[in-house]
C-alpha atoms as a PDB file:
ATOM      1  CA  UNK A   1       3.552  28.146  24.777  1.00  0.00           C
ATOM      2  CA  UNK A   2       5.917  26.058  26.490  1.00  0.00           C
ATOM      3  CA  UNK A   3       9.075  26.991  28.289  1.00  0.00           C
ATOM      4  CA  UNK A   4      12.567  27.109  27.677  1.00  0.00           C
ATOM      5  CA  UNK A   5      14.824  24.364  28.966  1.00  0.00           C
ATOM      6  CA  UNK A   6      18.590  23.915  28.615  1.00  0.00           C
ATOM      7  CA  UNK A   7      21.268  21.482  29.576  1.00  0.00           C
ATOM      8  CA  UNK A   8      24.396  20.455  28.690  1.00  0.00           C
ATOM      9  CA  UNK A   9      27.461  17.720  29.329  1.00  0.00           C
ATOM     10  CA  UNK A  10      29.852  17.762  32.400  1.00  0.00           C
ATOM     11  CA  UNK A  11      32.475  19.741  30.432  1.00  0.00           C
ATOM     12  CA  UNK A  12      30.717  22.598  28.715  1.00  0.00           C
ATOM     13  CA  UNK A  13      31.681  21.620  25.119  1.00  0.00           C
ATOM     14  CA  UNK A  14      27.713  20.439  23.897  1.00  0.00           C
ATOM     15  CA  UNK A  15      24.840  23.157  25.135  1.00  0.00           C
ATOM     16  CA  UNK A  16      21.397  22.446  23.843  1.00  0.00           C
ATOM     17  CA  UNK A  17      17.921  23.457  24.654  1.00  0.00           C
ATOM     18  CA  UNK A  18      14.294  23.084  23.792  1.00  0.00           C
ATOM     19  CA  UNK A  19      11.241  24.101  24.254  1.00  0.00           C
ATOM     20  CA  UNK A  20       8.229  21.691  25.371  1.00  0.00           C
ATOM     21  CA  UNK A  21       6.784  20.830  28.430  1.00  0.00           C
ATOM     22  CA  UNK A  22       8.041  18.739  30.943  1.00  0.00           C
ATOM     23  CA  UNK A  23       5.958  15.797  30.993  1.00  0.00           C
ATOM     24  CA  UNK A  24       6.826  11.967  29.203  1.00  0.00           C
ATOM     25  CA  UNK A  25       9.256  11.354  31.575  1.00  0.00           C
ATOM     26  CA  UNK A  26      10.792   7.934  32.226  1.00  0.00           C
ATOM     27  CA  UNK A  27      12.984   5.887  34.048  1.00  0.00           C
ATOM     28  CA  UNK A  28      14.727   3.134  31.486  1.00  0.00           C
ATOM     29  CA  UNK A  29      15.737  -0.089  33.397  1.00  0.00           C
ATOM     30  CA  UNK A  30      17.344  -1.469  29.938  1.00  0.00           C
ATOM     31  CA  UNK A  31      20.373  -3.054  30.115  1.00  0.00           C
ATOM     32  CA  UNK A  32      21.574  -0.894  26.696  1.00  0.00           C
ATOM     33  CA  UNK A  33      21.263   2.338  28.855  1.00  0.00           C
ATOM     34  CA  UNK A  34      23.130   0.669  31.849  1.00  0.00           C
ATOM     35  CA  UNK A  35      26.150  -0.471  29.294  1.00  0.00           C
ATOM     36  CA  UNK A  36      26.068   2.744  27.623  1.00  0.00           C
ATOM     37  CA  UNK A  37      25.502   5.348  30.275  1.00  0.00           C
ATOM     38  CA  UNK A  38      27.092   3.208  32.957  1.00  0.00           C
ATOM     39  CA  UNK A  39      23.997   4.053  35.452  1.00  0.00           C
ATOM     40  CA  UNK A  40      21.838   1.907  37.092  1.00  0.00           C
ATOM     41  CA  UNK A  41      18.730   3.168  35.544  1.00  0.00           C
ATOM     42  CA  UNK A  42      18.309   6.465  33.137  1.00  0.00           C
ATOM     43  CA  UNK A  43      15.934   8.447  33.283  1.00  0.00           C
ATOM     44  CA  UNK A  44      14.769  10.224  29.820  1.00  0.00           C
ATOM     45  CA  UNK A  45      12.044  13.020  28.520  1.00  0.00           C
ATOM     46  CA  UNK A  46      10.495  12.139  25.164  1.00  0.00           C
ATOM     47  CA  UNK A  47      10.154  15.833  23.254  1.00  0.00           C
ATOM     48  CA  UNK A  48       9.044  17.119  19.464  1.00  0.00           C
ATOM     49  CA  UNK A  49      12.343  16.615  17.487  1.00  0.00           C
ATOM     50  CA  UNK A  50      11.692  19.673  15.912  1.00  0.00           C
ATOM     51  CA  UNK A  51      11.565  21.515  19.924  1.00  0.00           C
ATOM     52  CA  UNK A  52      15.154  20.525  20.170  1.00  0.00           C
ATOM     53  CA  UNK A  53      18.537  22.300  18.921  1.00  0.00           C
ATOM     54  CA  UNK A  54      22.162  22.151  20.137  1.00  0.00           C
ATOM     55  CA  UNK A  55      23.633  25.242  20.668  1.00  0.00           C
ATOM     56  CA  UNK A  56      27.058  24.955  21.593  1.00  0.00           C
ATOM     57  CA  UNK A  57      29.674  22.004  20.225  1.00  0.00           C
ATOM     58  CA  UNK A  58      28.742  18.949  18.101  1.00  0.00           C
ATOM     59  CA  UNK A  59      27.751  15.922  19.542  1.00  0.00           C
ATOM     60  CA  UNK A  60      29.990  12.630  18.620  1.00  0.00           C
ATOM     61  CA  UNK A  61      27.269   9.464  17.871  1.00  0.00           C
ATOM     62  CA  UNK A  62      27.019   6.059  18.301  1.00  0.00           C
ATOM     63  CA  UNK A  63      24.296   3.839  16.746  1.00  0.00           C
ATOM     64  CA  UNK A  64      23.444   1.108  19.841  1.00  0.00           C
ATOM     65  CA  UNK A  65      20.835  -0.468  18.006  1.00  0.00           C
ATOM     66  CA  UNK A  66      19.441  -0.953  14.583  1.00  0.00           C
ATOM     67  CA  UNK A  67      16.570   1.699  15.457  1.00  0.00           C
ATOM     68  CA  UNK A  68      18.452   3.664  17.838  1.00  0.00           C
ATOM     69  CA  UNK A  69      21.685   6.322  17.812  1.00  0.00           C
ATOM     70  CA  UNK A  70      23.023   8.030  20.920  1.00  0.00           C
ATOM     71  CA  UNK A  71      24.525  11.575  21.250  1.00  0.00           C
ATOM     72  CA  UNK A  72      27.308  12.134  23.772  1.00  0.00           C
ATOM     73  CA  UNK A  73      30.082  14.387  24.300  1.00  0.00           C
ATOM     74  CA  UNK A  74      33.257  13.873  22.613  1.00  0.00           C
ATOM     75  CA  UNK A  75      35.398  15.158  25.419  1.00  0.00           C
ATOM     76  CA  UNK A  76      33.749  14.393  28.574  1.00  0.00           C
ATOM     77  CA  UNK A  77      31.589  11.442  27.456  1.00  0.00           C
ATOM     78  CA  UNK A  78      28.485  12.485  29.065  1.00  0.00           C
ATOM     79  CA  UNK A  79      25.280  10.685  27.125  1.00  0.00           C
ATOM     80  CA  UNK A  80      22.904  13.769  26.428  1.00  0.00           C
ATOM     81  CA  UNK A  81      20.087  12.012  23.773  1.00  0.00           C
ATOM     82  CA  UNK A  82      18.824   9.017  21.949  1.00  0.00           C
ATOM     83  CA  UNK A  83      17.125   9.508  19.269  1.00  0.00           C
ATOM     84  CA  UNK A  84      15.091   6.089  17.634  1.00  0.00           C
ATOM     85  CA  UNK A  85      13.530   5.444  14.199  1.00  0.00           C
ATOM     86  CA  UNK A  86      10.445   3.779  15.961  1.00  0.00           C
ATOM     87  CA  UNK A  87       9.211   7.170  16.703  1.00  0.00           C
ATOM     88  CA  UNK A  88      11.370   9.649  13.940  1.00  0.00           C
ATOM     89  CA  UNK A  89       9.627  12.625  15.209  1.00  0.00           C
ATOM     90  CA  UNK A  90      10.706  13.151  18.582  1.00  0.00           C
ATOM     91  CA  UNK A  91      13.901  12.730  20.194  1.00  0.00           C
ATOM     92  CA  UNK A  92      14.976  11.479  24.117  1.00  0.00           C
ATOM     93  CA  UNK A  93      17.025  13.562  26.045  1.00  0.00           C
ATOM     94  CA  UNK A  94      18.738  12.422  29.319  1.00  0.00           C
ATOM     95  CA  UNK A  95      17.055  14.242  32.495  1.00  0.00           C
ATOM     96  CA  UNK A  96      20.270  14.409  34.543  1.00  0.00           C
ATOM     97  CA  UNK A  97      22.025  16.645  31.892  1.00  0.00           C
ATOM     98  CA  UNK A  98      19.087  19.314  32.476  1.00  0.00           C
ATOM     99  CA  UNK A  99      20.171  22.202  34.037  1.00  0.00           C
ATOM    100  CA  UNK A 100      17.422  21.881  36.569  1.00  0.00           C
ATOM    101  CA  UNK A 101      16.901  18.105  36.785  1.00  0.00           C
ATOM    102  CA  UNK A 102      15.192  19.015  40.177  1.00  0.00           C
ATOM    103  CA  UNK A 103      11.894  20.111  37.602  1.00  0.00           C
ATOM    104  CA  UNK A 104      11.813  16.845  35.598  1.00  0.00           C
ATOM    105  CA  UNK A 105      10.854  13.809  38.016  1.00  0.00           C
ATOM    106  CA  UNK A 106       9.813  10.859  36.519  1.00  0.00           C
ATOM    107  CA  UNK A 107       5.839   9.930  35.601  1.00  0.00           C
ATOM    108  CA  UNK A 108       6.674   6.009  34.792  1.00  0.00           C
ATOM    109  CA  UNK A 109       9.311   3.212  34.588  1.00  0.00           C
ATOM    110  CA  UNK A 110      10.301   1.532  31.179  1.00  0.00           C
ATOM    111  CA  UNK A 111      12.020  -2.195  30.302  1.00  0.00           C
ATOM    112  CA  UNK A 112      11.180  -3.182  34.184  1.00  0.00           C
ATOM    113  CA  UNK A 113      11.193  -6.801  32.821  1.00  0.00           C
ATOM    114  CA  UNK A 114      15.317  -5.922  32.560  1.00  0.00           C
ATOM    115  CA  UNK A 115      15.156  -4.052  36.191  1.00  0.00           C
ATOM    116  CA  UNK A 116      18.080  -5.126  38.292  1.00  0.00           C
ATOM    117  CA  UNK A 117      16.578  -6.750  41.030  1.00  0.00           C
ATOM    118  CA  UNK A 118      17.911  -5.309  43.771  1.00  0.00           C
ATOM    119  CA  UNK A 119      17.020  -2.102  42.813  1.00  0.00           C
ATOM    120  CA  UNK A 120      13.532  -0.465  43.837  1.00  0.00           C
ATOM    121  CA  UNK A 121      12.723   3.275  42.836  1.00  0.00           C
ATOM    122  CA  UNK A 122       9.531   5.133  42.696  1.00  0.00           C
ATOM    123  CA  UNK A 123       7.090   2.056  43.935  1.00  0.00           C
ATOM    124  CA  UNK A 124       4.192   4.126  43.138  1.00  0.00           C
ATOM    125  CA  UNK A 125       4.967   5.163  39.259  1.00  0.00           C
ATOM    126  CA  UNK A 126       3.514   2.686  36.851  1.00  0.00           C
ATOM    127  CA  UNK A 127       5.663   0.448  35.331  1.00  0.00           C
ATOM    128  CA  UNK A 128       5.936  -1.087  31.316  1.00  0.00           C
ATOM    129  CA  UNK A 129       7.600  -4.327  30.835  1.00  0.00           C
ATOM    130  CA  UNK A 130       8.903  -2.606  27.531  1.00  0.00           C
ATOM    131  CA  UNK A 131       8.440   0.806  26.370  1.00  0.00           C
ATOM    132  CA  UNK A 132       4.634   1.619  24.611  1.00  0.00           C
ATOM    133  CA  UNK A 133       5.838   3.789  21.950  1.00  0.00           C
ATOM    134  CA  UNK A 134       2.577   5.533  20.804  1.00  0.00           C
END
């Protein structure tokens, strides 16, 4: 069995957790997650949508993309998931809102073909010009 992880935004108001391991982990070099988180680069774990439940607050949405709707905190803005249509049955959650990001790192980069160019992170991970959504 897998265990339990939990996170949550800046302010306290969303809580969720889940329970799956700690593994499809990415860094996203799209420029949607730079507008919309206002990072650099995001870093995400792909989980069973069914592993996942909030347990404190309720998330405010915002579809940034045909396939794709964001969750993020009404009060403190903080981006916690993402979930997409191109793969209904699992859901993205944001590695920095862990509560132990420290256990997550990151096993590949996505989008690298919209990588700011300046930036270089984790040479040695391999690296998708998209995202191979299996």
């Amino acid at each position: 069995m897998s265990d339990l992880y939990s996170g949550g935004c800046h302010c306290g108001t969303l809580r969720y957790q889940f329970r799956a391991p700690l593994e499809d982990i990415a860094h996203c070099h799209c420029s949607i997650c730079r507008r919309t988180t206002g990072g650099i680069v995001t870093t995400w774990i792909t989980v069973p949508l069914q592993a996942f439940q909030w347990t404190a607050g309720t998330p405010a949405e915002y579809a940034s993309s045909a396939s794709c709707t964001r969750s993020f905190c009404p009060n403190c803005g903080a981006h916690l998931t993402l979930f997409t249509t191109l793969s209904a049955q699992t859901l993205d959650i944001t590695i920095a809102t862990l509560d132990h990001p420290e256990r997550a790192p990151a096993d590949r980069h996505i989008w690298t073909k919209s990588r700011l160019p300046w930036l270089s992170l984790d040479p040695q991970l391999p690296e998708e010009d998209e995202e191979q959504i299996s």
